[in-house]
N, C-alpha and C. Protein backbone atom coordinates (compact mmCIF):
# COMPACT_ATOMS: atom_id res chain seq x y z
N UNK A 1 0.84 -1.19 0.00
CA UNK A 1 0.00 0.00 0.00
C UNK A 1 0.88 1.24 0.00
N UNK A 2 0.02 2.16 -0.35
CA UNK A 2 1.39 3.41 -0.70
C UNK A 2 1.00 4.10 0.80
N UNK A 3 2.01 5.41 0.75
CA UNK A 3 2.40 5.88 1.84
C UNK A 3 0.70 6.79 2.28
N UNK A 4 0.69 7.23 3.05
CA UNK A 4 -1.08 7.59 3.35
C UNK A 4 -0.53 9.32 3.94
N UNK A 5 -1.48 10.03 3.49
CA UNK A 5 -1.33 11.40 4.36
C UNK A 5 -2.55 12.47 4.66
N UNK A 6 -2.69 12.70 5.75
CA UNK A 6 -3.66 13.52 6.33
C UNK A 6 -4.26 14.86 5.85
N UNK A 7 -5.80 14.14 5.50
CA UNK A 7 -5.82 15.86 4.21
C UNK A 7 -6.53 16.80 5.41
N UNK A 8 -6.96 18.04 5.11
CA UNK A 8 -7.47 19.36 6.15
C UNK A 8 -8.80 18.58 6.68
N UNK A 9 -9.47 17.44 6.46
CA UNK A 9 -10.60 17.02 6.53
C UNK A 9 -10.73 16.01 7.77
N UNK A 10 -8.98 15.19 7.34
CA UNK A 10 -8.79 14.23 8.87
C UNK A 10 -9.22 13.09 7.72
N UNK A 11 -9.47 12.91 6.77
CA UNK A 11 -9.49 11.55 6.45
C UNK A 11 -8.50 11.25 5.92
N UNK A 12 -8.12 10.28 5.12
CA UNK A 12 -6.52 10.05 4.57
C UNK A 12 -6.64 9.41 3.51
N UNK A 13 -6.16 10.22 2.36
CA UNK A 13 -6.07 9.89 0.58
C UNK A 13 -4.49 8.92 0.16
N UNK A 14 -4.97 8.14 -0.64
CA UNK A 14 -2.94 7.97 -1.02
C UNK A 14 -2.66 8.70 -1.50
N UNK A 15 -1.34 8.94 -1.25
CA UNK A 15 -0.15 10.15 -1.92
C UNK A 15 -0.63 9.89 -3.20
N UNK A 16 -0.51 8.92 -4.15
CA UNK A 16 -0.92 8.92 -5.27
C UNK A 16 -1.90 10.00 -6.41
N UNK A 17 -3.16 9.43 -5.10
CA UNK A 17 -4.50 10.09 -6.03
C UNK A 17 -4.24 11.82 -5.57
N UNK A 18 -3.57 11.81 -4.27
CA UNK A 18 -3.61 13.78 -4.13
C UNK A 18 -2.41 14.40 -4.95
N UNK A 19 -1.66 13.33 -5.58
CA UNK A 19 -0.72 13.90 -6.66
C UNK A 19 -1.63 14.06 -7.96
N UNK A 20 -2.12 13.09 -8.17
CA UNK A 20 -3.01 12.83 -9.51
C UNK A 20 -3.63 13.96 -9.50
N UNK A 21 -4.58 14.37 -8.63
CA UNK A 21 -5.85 15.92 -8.31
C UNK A 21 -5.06 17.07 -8.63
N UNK A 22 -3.46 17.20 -7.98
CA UNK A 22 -2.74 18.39 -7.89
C UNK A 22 -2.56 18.48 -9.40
N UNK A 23 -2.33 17.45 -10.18
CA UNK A 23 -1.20 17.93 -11.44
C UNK A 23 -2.77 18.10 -12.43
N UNK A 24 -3.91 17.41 -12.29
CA UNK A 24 -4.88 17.82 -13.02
C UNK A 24 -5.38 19.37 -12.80
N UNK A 25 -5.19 19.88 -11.59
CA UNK A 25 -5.70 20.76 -11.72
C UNK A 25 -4.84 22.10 -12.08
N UNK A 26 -2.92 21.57 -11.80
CA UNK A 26 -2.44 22.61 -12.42
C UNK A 26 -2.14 22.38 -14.26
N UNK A 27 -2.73 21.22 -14.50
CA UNK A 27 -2.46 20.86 -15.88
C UNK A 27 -4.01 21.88 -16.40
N UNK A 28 -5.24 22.22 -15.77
CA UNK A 28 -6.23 22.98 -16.36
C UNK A 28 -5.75 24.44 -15.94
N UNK A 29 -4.97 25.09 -15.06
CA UNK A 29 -4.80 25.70 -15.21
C UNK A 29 -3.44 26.57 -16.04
N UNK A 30 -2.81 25.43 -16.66
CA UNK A 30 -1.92 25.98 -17.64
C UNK A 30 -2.74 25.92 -18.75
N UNK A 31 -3.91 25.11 -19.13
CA UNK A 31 -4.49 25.26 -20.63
C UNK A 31 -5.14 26.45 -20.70
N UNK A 32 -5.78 27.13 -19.80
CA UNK A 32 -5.89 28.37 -19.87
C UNK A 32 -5.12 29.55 -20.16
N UNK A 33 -4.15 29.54 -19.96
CA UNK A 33 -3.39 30.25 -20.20
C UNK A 33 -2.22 30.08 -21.75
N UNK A 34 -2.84 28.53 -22.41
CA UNK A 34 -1.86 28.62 -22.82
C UNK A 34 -0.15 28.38 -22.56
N UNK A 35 -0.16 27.92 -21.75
CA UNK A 35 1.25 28.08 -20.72
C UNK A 35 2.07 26.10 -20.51
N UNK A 36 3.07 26.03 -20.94
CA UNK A 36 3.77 24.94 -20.19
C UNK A 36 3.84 24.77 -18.84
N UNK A 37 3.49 23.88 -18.14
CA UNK A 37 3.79 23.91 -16.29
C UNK A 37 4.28 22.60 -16.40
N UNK A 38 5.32 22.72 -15.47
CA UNK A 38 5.70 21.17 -14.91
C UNK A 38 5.75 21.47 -13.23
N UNK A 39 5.61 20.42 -12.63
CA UNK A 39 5.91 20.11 -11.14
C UNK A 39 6.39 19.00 -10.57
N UNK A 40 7.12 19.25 -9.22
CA UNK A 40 8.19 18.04 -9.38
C UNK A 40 7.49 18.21 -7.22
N UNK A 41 7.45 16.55 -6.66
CA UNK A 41 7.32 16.71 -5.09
C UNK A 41 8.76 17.64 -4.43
N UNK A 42 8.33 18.30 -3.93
CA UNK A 42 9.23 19.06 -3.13
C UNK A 42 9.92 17.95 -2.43
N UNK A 43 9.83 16.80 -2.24
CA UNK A 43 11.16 15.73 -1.15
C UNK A 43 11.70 15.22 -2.19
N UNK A 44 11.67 15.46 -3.77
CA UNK A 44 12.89 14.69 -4.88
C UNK A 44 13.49 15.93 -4.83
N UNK A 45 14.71 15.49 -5.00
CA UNK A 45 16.01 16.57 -4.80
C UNK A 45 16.29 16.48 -6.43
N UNK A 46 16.09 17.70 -6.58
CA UNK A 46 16.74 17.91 -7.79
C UNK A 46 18.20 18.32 -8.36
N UNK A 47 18.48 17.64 -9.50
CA UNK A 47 20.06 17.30 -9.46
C UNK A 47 20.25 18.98 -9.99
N UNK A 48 21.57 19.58 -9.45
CA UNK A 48 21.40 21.44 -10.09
C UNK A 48 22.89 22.03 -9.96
N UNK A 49 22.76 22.75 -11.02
CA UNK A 49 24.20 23.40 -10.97
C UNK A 49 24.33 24.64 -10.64
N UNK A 50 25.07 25.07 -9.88
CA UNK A 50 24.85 26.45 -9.45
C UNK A 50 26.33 27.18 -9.93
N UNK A 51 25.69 28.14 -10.39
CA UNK A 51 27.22 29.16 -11.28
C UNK A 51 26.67 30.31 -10.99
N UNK A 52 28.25 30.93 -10.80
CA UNK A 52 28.75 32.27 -10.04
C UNK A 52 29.83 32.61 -11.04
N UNK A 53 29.85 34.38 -10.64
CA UNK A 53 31.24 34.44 -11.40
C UNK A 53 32.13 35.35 -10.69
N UNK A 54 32.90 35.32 -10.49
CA UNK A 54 34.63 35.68 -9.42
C UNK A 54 33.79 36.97 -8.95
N UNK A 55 33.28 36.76 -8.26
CA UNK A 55 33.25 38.58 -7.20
C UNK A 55 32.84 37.83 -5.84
N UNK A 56 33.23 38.94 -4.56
CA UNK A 56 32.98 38.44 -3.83
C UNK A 56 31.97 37.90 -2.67
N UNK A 57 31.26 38.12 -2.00
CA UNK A 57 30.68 37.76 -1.32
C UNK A 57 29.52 36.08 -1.54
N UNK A 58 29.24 36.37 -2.87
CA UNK A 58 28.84 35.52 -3.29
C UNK A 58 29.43 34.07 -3.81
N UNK A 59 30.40 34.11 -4.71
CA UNK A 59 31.38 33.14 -4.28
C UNK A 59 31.76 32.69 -3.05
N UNK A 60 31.91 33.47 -2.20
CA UNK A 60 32.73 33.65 -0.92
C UNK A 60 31.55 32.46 -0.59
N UNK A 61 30.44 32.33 0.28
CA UNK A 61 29.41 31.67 0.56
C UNK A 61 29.43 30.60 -0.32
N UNK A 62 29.66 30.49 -1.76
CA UNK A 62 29.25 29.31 -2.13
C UNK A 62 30.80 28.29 -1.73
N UNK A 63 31.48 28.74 -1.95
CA UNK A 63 32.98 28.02 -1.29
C UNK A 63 33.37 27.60 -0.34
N UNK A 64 32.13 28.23 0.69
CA UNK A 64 32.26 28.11 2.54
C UNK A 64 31.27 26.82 2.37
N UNK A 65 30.55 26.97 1.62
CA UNK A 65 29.12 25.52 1.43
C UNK A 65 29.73 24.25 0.95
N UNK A 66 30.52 24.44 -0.36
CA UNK A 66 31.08 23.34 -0.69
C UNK A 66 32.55 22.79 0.64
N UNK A 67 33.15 23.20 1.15
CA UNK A 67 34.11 22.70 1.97
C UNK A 67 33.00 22.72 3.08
N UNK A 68 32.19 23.03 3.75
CA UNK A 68 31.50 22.69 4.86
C UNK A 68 30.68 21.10 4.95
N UNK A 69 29.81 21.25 3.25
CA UNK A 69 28.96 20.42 3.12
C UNK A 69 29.48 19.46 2.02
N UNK A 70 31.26 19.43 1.61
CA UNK A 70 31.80 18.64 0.95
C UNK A 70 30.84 18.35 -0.39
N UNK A 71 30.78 19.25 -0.78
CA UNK A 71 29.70 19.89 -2.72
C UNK A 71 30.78 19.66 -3.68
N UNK A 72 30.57 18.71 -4.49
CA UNK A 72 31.55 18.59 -5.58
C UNK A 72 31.67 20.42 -6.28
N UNK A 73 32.95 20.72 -6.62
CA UNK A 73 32.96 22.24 -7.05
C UNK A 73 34.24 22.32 -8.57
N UNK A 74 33.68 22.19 -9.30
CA UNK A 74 34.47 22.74 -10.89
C UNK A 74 34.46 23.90 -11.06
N UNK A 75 35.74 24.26 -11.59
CA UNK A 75 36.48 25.93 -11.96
C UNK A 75 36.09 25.61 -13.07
N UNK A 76 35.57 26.78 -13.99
CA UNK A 76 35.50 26.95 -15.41
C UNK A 76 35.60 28.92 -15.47
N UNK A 77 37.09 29.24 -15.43
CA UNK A 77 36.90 29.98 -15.84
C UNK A 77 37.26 30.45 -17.05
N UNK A 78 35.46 32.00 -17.30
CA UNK A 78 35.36 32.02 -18.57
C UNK A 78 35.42 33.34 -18.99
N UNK A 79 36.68 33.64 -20.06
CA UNK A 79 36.78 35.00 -20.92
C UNK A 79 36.20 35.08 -21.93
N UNK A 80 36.19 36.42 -22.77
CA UNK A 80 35.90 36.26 -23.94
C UNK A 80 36.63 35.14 -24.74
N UNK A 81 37.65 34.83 -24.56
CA UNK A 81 38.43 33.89 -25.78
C UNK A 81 37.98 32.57 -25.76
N UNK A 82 37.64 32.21 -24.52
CA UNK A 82 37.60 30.64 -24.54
C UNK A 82 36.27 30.29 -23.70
N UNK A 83 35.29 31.53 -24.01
CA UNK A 83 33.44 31.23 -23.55
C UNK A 83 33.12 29.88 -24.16
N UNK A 84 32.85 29.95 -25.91
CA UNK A 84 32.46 28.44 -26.55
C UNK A 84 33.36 27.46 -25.76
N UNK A 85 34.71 26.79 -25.56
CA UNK A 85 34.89 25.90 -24.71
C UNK A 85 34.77 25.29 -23.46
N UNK A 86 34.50 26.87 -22.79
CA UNK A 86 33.79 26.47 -21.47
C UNK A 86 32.18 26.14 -21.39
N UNK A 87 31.82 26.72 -22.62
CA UNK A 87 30.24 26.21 -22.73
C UNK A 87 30.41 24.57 -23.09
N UNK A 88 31.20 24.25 -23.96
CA UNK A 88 31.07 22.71 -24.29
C UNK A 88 31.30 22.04 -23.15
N UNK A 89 32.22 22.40 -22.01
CA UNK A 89 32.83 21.59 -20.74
C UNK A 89 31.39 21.44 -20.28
N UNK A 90 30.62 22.73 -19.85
CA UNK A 90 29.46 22.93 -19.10
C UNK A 90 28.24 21.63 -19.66
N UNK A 91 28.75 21.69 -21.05
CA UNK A 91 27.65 21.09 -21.47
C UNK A 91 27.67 19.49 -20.79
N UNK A 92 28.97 18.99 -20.80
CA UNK A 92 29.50 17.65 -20.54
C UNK A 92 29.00 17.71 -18.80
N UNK A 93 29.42 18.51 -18.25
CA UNK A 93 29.01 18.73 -16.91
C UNK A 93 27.84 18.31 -16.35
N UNK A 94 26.75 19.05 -17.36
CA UNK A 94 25.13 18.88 -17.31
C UNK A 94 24.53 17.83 -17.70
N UNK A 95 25.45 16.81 -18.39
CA UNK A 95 25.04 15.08 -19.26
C UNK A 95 25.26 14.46 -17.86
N UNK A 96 26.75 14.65 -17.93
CA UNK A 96 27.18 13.69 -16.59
C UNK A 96 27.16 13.59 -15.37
N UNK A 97 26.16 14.92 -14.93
CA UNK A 97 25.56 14.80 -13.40
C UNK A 97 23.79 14.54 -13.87
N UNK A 98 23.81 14.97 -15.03
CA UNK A 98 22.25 14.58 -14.66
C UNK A 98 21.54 15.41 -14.56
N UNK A 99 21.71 16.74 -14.34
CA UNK A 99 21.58 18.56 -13.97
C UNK A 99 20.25 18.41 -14.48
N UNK A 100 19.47 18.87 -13.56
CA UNK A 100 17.72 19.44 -14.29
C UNK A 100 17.78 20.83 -14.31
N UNK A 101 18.95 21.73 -13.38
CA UNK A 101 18.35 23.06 -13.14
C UNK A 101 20.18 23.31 -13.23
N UNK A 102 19.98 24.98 -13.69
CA UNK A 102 21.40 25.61 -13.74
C UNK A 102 20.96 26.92 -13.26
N UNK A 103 21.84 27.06 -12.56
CA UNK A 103 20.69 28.56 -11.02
C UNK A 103 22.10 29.45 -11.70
N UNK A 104 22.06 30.60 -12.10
CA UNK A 104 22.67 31.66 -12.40
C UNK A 104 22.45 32.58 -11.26
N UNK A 105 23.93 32.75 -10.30
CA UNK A 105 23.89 33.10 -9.15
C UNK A 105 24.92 34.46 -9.57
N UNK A 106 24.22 35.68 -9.70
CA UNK A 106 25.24 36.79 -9.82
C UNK A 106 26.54 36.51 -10.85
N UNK A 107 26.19 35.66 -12.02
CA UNK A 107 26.49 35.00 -12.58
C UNK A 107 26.75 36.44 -13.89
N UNK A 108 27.61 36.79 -14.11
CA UNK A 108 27.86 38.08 -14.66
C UNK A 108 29.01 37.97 -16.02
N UNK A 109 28.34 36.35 -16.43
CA UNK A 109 28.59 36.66 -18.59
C UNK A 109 27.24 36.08 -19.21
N UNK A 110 27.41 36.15 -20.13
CA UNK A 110 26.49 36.17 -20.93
C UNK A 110 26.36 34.83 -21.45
N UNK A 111 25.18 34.12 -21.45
CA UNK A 111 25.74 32.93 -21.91
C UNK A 111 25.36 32.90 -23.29
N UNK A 112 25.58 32.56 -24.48
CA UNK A 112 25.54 32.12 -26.04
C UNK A 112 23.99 31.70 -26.26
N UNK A 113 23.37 32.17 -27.51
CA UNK A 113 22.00 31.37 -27.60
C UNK A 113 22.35 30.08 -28.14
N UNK A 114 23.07 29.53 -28.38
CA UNK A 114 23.14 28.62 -28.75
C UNK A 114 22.95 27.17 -27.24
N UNK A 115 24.05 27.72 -26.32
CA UNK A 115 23.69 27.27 -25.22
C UNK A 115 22.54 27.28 -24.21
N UNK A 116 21.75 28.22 -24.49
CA UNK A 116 20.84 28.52 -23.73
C UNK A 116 19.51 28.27 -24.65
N UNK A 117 19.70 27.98 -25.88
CA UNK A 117 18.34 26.60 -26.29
C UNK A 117 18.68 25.59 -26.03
N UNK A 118 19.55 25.07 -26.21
CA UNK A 118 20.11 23.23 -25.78
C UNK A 118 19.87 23.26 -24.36
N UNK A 119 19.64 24.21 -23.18
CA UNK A 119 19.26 24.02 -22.18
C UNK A 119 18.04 24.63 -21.78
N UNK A 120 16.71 25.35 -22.70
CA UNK A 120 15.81 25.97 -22.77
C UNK A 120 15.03 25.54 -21.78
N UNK A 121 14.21 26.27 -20.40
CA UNK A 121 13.63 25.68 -19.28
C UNK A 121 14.55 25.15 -17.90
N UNK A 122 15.77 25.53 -18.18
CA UNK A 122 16.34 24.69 -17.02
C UNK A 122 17.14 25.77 -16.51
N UNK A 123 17.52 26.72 -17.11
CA UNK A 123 18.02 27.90 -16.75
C UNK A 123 17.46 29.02 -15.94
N UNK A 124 17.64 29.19 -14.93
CA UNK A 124 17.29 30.77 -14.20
C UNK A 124 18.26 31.19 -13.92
N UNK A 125 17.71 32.68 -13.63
CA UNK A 125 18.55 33.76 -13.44
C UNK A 125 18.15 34.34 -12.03
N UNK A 126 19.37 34.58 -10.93
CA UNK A 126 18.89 35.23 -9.53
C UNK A 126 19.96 36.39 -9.63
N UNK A 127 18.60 37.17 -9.48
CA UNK A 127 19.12 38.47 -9.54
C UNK A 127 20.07 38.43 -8.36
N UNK A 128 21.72 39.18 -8.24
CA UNK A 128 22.17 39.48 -7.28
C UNK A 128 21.17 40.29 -5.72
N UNK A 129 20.30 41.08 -6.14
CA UNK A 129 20.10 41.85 -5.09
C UNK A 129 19.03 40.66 -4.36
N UNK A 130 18.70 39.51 -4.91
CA UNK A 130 17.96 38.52 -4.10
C UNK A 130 18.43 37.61 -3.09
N UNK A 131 20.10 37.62 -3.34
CA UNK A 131 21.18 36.56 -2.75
C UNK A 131 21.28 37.07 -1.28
N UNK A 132 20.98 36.09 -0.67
CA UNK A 132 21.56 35.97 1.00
C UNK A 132 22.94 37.34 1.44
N UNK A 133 23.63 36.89 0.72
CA UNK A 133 24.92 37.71 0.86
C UNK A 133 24.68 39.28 1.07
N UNK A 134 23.40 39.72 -0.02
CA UNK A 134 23.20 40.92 -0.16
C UNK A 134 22.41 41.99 0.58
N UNK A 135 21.73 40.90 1.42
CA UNK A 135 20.98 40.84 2.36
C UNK A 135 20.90 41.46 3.54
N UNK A 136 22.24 40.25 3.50
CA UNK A 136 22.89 40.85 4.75
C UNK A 136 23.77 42.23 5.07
N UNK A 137 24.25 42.81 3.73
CA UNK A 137 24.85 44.24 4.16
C UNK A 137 23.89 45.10 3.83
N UNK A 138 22.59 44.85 3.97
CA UNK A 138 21.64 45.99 4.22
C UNK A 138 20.80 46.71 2.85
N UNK A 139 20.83 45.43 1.91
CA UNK A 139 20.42 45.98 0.43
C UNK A 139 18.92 45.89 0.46
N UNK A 140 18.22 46.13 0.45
CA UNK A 140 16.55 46.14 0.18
C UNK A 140 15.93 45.74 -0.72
N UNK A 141 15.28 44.57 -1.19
CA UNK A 141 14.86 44.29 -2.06
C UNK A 141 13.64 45.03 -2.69
């Protein structure tokens, strides 16, 4: 039997069918709009790459995370001369972990359209002034 969970009512649905209800009803509310939606349970961890580019505070934090919480961490750094090769590394990067999401963290080049259709939907962008780091010296969102 699958796992059971307590709806606002006190009776108890399988996880199943209250997944089934959720995605029907955000699947009618993307046809309205016209709109692609996907949704994923918040307890699957999604596999994700997170890129920064050399300034500090923000790096600074993600470097304190990976040696704290032992985070696999690849250097790719990227100039104008050798952007297309670091995009191909990236690309190999994103096959061979599996990557669903690439979080652009104050992430300050530009990436190629070429790269950014071969990864169309998996890409966001966080604005610096949203980052923890920025936060904290008193920036206001």
């Amino acid at each position: 039997m699958s796992l059971r969970k307590r709806n606002i009512l006190g009776s108890t649905v399988p996880k199943e069918l209250e997944t089934e209800r959720l995605y029907a009803a955000l699947n009618a509310f993307a046809k309205c709009f016209e709109a692609d939606l996907s949704a994923q349970q918040a307890d699957k961890k999604l596999p994700t790459i997170l890129m920064v580019s050399k300034f500090d505070r923000c790096l600074m934090d993600i470097l304190y995370r990976v040696q704290a919480e032992a985070l696999p961490l690849v250097l790719l750094p990227a100039i104008k001369d050798n952007k297309p090769q670091q995009e191909v590394k990236l690309d190999e990067i994103i096959e061979t972990t599996g990557a669903e999401l690439v979080v652009l963290a104050r992430y300050m080049q530009v990436l190629s359209d070429e790269f950014s259709s071969r990864h169309l939907g998996k890409i966001i962008n966080i604005p610096h002034s949203f980052l923890p780091a920025y936060l904290q010296r008193g920036h206001v969102l």
